[in-house]
PDB file of N, CA and C in Angstrom:
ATOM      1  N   UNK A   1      12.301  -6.343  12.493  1.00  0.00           N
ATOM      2  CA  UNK A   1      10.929  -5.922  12.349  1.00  0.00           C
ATOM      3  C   UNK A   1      10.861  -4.882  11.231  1.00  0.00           C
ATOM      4  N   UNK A   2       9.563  -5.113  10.151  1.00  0.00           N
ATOM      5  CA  UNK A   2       9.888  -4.463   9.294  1.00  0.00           C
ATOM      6  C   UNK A   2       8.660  -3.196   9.475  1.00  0.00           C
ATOM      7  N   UNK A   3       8.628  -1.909   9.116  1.00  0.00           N
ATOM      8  CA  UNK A   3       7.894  -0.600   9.318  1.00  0.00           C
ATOM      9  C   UNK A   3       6.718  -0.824   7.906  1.00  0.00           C
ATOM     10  N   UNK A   4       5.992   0.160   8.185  1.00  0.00           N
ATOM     11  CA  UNK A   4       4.665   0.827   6.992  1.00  0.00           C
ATOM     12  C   UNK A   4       4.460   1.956   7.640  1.00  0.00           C
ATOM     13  N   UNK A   5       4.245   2.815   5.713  1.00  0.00           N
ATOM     14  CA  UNK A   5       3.647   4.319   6.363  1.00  0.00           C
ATOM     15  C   UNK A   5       2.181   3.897   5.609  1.00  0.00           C
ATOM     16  N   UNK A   6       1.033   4.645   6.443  1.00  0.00           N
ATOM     17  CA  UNK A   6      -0.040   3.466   6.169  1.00  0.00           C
ATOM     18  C   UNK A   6      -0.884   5.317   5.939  1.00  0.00           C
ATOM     19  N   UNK A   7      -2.211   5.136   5.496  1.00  0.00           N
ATOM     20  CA  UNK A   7      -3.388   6.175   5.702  1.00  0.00           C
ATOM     21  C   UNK A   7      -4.385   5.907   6.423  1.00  0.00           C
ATOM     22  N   UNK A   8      -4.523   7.332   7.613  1.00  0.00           N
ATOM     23  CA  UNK A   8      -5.149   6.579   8.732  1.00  0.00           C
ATOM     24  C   UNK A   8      -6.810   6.314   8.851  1.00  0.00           C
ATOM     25  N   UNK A   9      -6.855   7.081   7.375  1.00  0.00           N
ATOM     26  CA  UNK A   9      -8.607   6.606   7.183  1.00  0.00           C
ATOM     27  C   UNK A   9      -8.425   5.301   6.317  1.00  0.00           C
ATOM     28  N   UNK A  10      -7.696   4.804   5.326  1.00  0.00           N
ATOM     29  CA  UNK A  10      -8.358   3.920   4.133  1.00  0.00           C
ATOM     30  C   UNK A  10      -7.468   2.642   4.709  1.00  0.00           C
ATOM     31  N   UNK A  11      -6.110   2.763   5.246  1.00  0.00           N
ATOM     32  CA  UNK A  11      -5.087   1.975   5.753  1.00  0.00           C
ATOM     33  C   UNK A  11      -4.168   1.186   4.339  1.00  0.00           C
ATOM     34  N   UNK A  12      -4.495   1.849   3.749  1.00  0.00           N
ATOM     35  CA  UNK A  12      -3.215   1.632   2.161  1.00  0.00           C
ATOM     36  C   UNK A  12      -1.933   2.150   2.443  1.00  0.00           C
ATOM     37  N   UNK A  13      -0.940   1.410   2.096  1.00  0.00           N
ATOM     38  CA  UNK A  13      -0.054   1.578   2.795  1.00  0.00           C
ATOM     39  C   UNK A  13       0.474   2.405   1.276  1.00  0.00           C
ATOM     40  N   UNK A  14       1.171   3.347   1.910  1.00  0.00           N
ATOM     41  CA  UNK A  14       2.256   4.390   0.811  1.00  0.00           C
ATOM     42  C   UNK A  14       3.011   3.616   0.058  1.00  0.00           C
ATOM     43  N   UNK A  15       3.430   3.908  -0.687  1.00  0.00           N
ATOM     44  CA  UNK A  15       4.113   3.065  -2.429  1.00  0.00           C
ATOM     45  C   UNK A  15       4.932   4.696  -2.871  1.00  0.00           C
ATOM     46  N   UNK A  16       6.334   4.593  -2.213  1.00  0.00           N
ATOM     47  CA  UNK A  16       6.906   6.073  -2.603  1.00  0.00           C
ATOM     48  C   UNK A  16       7.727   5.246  -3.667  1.00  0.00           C
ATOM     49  N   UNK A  17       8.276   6.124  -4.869  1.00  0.00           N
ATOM     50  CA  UNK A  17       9.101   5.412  -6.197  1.00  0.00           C
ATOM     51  C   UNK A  17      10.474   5.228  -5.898  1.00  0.00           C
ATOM     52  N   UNK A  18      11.417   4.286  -5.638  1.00  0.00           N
ATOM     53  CA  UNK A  18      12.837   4.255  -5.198  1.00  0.00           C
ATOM     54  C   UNK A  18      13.243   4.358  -6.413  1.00  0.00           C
ATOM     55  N   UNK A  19      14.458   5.316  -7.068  1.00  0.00           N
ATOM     56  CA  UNK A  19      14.904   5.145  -8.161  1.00  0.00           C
ATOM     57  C   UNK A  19      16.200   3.565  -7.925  1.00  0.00           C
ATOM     58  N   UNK A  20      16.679   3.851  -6.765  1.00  0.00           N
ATOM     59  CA  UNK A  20      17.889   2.802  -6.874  1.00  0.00           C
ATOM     60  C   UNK A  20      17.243   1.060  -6.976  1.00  0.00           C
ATOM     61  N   UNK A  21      15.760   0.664  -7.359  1.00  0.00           N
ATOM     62  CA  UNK A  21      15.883  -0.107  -7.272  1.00  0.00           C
ATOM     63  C   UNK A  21      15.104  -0.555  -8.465  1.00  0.00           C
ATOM     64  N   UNK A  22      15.311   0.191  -9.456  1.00  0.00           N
ATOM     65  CA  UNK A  22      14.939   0.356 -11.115  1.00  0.00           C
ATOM     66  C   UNK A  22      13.684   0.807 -11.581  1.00  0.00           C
ATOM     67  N   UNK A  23      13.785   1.014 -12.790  1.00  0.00           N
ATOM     68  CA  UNK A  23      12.110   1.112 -13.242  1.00  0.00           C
ATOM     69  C   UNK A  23      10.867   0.662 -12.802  1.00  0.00           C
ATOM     70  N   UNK A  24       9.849   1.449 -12.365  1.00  0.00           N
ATOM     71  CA  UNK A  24       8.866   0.886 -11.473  1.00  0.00           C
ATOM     72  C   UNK A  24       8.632   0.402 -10.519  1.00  0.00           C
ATOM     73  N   UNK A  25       9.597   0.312  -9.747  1.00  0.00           N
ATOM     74  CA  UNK A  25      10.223  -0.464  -8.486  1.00  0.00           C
ATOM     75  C   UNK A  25       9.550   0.609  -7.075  1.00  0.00           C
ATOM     76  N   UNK A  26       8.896  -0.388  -6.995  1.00  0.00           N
ATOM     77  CA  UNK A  26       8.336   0.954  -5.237  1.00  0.00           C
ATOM     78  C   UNK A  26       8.781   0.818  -4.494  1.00  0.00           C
ATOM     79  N   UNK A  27       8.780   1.662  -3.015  1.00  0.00           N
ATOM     80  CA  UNK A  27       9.012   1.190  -1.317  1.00  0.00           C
ATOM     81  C   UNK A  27       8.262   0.625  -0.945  1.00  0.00           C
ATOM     82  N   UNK A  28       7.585  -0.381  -0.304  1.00  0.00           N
ATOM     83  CA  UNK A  28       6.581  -0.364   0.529  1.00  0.00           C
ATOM     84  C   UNK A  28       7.042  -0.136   2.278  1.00  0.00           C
ATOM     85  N   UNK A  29       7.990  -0.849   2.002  1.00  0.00           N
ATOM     86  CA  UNK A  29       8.694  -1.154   3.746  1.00  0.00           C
ATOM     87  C   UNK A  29      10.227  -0.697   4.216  1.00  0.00           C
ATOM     88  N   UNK A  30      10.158  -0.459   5.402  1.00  0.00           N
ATOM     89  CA  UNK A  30      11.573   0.207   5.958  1.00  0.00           C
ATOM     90  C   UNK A  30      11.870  -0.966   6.781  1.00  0.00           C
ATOM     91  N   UNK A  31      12.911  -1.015   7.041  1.00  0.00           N
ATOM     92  CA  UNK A  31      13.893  -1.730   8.059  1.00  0.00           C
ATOM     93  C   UNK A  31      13.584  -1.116   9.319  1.00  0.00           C
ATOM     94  N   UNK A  32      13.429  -0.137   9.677  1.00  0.00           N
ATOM     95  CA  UNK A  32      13.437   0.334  11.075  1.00  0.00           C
ATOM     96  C   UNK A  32      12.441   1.446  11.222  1.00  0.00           C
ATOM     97  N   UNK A  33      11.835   1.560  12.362  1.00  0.00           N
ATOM     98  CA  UNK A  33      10.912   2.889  12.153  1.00  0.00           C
ATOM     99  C   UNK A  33      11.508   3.918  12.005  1.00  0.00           C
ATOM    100  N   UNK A  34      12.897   4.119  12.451  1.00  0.00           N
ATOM    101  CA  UNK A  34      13.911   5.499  11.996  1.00  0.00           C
ATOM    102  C   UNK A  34      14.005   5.593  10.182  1.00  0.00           C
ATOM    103  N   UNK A  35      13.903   4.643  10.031  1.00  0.00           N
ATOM    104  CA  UNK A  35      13.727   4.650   8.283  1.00  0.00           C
ATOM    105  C   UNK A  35      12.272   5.158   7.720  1.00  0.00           C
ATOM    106  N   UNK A  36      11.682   4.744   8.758  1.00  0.00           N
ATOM    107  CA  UNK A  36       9.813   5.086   7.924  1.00  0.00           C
ATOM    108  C   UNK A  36       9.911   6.434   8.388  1.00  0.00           C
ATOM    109  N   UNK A  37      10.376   7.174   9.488  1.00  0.00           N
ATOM    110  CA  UNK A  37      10.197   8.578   9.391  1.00  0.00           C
ATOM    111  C   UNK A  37      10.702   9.487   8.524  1.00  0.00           C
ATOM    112  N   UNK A  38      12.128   8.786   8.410  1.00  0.00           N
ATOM    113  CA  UNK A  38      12.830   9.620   7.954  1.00  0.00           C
ATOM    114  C   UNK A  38      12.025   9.682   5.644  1.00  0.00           C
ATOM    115  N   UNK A  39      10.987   8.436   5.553  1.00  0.00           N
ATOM    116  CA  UNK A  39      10.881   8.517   4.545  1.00  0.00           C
ATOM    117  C   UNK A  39       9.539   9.368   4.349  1.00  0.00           C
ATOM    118  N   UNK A  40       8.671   9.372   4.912  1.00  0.00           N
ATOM    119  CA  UNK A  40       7.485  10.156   5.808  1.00  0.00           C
ATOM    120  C   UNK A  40       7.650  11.431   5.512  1.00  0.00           C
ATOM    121  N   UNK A  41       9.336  12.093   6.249  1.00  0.00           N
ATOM    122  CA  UNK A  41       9.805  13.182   5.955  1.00  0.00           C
ATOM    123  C   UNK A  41       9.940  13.565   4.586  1.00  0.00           C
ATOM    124  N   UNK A  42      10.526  13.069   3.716  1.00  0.00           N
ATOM    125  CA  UNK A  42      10.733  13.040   2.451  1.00  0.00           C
ATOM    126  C   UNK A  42       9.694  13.047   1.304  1.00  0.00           C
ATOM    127  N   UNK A  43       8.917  12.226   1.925  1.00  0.00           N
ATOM    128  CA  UNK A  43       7.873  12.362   1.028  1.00  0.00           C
ATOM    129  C   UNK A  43       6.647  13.751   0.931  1.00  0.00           C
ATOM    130  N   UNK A  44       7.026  14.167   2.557  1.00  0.00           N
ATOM    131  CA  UNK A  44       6.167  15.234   2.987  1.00  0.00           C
ATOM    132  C   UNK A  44       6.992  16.694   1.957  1.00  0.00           C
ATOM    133  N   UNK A  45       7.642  16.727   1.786  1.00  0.00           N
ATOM    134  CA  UNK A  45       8.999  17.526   1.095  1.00  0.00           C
ATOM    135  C   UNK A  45       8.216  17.825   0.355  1.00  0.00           C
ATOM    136  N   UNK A  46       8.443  16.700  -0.364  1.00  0.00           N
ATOM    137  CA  UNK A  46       8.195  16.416  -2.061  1.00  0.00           C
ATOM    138  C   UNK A  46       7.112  16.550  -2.279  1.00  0.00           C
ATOM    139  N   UNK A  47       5.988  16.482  -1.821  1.00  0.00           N
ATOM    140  CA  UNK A  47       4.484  16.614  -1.451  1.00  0.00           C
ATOM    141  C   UNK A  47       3.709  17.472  -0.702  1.00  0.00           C
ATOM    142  N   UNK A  48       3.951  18.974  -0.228  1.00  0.00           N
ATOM    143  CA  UNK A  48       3.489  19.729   0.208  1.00  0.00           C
ATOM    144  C   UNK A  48       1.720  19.822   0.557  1.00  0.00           C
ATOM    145  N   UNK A  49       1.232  19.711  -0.942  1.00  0.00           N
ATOM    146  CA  UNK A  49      -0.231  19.662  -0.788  1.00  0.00           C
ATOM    147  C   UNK A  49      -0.846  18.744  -0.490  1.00  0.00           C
ATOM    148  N   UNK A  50      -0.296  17.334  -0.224  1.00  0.00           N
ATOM    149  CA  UNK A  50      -0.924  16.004   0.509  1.00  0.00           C
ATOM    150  C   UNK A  50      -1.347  16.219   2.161  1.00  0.00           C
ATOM    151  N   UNK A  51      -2.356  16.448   1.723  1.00  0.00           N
ATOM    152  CA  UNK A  51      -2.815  16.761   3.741  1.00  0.00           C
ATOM    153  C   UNK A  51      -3.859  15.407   4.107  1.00  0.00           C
ATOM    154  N   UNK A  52      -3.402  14.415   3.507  1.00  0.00           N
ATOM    155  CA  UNK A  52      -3.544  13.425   4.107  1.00  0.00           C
ATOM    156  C   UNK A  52      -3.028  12.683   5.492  1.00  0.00           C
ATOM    157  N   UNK A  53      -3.701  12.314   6.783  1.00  0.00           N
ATOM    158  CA  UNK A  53      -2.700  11.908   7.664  1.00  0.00           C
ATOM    159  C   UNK A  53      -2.378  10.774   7.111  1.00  0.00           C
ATOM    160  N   UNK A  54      -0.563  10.380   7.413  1.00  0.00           N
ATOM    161  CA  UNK A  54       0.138   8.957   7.312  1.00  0.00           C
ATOM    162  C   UNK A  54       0.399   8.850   8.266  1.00  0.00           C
ATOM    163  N   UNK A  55       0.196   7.667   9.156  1.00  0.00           N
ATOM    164  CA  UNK A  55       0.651   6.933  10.502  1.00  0.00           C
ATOM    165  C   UNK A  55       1.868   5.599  10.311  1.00  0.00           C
ATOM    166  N   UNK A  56       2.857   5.124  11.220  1.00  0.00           N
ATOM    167  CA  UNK A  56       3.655   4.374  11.191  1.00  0.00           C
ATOM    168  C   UNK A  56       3.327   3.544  11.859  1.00  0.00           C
ATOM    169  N   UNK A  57       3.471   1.802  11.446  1.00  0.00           N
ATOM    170  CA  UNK A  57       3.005   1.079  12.099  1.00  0.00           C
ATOM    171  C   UNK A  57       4.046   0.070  11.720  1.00  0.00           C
ATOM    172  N   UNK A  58       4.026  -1.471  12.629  1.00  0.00           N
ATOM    173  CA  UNK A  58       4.970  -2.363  12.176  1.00  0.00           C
ATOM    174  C   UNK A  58       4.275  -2.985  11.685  1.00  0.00           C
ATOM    175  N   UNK A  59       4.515  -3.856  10.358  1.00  0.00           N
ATOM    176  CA  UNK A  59       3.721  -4.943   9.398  1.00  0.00           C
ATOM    177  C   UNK A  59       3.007  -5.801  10.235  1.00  0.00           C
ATOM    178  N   UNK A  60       3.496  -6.292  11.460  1.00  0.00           N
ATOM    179  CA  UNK A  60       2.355  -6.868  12.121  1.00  0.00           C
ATOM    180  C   UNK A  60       0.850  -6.372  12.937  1.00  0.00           C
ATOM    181  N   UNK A  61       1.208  -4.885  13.202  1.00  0.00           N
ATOM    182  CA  UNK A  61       0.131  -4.259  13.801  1.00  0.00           C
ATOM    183  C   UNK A  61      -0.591  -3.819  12.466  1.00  0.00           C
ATOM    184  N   UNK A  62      -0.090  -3.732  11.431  1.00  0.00           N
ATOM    185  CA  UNK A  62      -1.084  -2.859  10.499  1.00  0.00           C
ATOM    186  C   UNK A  62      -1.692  -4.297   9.920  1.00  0.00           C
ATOM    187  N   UNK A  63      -1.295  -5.614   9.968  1.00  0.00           N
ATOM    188  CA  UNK A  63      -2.402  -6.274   9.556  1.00  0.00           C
ATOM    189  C   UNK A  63      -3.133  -6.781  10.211  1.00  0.00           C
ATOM    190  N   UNK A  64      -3.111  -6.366  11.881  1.00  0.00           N
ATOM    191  CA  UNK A  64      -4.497  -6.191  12.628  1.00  0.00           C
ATOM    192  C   UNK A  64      -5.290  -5.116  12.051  1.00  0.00           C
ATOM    193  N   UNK A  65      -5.216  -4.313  12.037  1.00  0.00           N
ATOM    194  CA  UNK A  65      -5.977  -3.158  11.311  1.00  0.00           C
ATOM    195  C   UNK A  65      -6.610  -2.705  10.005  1.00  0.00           C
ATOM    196  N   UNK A  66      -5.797  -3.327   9.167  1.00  0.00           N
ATOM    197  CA  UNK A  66      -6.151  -3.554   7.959  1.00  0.00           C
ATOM    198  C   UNK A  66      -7.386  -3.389   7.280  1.00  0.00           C
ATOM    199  N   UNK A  67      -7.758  -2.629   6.507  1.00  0.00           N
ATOM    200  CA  UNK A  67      -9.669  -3.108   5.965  1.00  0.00           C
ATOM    201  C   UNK A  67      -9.396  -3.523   5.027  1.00  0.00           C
ATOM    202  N   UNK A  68     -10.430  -3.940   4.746  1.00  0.00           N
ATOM    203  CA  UNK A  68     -10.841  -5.520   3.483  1.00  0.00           C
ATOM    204  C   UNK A  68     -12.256  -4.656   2.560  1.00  0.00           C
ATOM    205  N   UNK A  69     -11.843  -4.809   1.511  1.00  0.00           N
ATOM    206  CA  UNK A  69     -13.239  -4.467   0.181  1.00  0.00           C
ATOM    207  C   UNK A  69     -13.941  -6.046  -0.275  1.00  0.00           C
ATOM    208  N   UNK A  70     -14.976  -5.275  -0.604  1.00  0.00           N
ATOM    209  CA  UNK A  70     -15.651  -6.437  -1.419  1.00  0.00           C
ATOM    210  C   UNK A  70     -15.248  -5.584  -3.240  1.00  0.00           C
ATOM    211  N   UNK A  71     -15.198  -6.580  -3.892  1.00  0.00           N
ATOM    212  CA  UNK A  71     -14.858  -6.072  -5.349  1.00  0.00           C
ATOM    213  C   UNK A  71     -15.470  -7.383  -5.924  1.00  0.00           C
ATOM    214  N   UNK A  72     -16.084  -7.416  -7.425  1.00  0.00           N
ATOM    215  CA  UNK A  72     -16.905  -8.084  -8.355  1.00  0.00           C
ATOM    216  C   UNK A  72     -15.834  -8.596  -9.295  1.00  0.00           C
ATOM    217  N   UNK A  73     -16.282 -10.419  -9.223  1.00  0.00           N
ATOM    218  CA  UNK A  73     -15.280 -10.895 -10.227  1.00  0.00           C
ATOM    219  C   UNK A  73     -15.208 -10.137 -11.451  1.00  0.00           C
ATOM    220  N   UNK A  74     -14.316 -10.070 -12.542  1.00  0.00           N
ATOM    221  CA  UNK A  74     -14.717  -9.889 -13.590  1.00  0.00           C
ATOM    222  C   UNK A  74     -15.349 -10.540 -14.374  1.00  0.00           C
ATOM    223  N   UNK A  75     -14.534 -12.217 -14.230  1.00  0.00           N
ATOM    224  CA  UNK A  75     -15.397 -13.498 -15.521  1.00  0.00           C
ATOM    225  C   UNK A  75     -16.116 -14.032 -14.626  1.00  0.00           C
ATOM    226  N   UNK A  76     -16.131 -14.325 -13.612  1.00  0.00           N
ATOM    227  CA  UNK A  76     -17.102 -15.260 -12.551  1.00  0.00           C
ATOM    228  C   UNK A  76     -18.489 -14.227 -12.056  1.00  0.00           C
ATOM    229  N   UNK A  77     -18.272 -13.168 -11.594  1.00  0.00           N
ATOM    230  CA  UNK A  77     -19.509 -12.187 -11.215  1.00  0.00           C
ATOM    231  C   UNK A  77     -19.614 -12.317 -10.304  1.00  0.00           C
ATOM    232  N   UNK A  78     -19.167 -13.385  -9.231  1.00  0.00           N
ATOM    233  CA  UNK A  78     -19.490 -13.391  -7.917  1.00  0.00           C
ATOM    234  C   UNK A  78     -18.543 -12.452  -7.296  1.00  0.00           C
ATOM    235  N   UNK A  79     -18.859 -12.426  -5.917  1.00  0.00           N
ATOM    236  CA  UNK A  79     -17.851 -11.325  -4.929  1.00  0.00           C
ATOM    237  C   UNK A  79     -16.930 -11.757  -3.922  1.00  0.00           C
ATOM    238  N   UNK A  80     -15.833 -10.885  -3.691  1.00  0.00           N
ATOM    239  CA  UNK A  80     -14.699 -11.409  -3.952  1.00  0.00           C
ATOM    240  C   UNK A  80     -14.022 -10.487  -2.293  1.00  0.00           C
ATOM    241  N   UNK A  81     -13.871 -11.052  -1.383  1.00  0.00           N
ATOM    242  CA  UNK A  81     -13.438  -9.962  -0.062  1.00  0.00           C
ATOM    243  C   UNK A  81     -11.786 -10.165  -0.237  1.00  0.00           C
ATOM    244  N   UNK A  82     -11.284  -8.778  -0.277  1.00  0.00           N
ATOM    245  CA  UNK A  82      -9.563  -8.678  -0.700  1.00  0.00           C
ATOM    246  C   UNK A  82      -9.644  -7.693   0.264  1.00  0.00           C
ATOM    247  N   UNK A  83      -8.046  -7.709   0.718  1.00  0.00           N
ATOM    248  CA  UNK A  83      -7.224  -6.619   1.417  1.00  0.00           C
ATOM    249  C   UNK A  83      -7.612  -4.997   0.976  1.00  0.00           C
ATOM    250  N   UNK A  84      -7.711  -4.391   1.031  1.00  0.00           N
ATOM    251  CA  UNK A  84      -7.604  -2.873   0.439  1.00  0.00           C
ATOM    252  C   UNK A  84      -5.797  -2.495  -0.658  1.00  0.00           C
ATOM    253  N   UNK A  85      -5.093  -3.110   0.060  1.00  0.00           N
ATOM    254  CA  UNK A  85      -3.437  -3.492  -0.454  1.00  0.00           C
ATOM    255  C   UNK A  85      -3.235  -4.444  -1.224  1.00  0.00           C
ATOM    256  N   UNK A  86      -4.392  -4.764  -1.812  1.00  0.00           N
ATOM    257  CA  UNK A  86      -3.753  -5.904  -2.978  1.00  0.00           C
ATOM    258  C   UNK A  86      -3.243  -5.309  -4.217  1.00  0.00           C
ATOM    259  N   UNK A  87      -2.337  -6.021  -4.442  1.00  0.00           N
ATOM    260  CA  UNK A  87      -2.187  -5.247  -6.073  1.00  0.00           C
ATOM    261  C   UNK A  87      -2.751  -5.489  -6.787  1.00  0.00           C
ATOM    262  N   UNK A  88      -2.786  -5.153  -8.365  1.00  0.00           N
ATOM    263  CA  UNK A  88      -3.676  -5.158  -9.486  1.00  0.00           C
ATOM    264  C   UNK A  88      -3.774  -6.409 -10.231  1.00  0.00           C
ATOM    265  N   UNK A  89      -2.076  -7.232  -9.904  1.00  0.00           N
ATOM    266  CA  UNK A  89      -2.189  -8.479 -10.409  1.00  0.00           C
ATOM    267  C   UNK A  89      -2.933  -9.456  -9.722  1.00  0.00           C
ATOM    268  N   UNK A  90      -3.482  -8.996  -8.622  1.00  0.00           N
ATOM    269  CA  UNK A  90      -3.970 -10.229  -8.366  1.00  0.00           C
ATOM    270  C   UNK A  90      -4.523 -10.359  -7.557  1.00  0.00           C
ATOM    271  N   UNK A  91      -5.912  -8.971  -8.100  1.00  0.00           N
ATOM    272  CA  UNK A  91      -7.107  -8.722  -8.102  1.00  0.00           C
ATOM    273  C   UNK A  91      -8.102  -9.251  -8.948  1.00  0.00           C
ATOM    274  N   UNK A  92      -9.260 -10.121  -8.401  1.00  0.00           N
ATOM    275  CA  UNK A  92      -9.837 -10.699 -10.039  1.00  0.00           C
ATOM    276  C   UNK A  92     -10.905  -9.724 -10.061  1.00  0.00           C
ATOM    277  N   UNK A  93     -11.064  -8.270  -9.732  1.00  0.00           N
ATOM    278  CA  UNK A  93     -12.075  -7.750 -11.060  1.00  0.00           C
ATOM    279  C   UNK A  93     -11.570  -6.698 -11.936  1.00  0.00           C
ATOM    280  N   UNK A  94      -9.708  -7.043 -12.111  1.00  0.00           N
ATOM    281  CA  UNK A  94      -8.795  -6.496 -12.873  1.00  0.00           C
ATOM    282  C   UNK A  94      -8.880  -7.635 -14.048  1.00  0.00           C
ATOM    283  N   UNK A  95      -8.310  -6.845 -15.073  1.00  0.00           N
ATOM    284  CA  UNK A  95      -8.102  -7.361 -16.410  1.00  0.00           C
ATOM    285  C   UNK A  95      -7.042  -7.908 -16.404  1.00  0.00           C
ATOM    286  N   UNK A  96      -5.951  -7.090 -15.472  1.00  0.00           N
ATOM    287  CA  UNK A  96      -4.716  -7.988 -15.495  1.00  0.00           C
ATOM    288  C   UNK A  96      -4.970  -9.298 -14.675  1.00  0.00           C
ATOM    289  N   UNK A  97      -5.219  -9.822 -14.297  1.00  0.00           N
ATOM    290  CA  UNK A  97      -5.553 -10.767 -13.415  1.00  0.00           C
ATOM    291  C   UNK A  97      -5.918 -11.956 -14.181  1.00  0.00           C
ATOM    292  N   UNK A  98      -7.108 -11.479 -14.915  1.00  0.00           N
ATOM    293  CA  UNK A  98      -7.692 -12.826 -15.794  1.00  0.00           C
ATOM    294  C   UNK A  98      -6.652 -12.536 -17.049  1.00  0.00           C
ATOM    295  N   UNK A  99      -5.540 -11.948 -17.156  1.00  0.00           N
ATOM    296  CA  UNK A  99      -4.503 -11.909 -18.961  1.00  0.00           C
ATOM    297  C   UNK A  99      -3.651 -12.429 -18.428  1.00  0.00           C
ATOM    298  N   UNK A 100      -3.404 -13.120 -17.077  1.00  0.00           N
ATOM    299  CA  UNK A 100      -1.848 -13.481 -17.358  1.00  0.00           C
ATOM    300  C   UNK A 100      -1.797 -14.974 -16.838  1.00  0.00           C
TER     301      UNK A 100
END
């Protein structure tokens, strides 16, 4: 079972930077919830002034919970209901989206 450290108002899940797994390379997920705390911890370190609450959840409970946006095509104009966690690639009222 895999973990998320999530935000307990917007439910975006944390994206901390792993260096060991190269340039640009994020976390999203732990192996164990002993891993999501212990990264929780770490990030709280490193981040003092984030007084945001983060909650731990397993990938299956947080996509019961999950909220969903409406966002505006870019080339089409119509509207478009996505995850709040989508990435940028492949979002269509991103630019990257319609360039690649």
């Amino acid at each position: 079972m895999r973990y998320v450290i999530y935000n307990e108002m917007t439910t975006k899940i944390l994206r901390v930077r792993a260096k060991h797994f190269g340039v640009g390379m994020f976390r999203e997920y732990y192996e164990s919830e002993r891993a999501a705390k212990a990264g929780l911890t770490r990030y709280r370190k490193k981040h003092p002034e984030d007084r945001q609450v983060w909650l731990i959840a397993s990938v299956e409970d947080h996509q019961k919970i999950e909220r969903v946006e409406r966002v505006q095509s870019l080339i089409g104009g119509g509207t478009v209901v996505q995850s709040v966690n989508t990435p940028l690639c492949c979002d269509p009222s991103s630019e990257t989206y319609w360039s690649m």
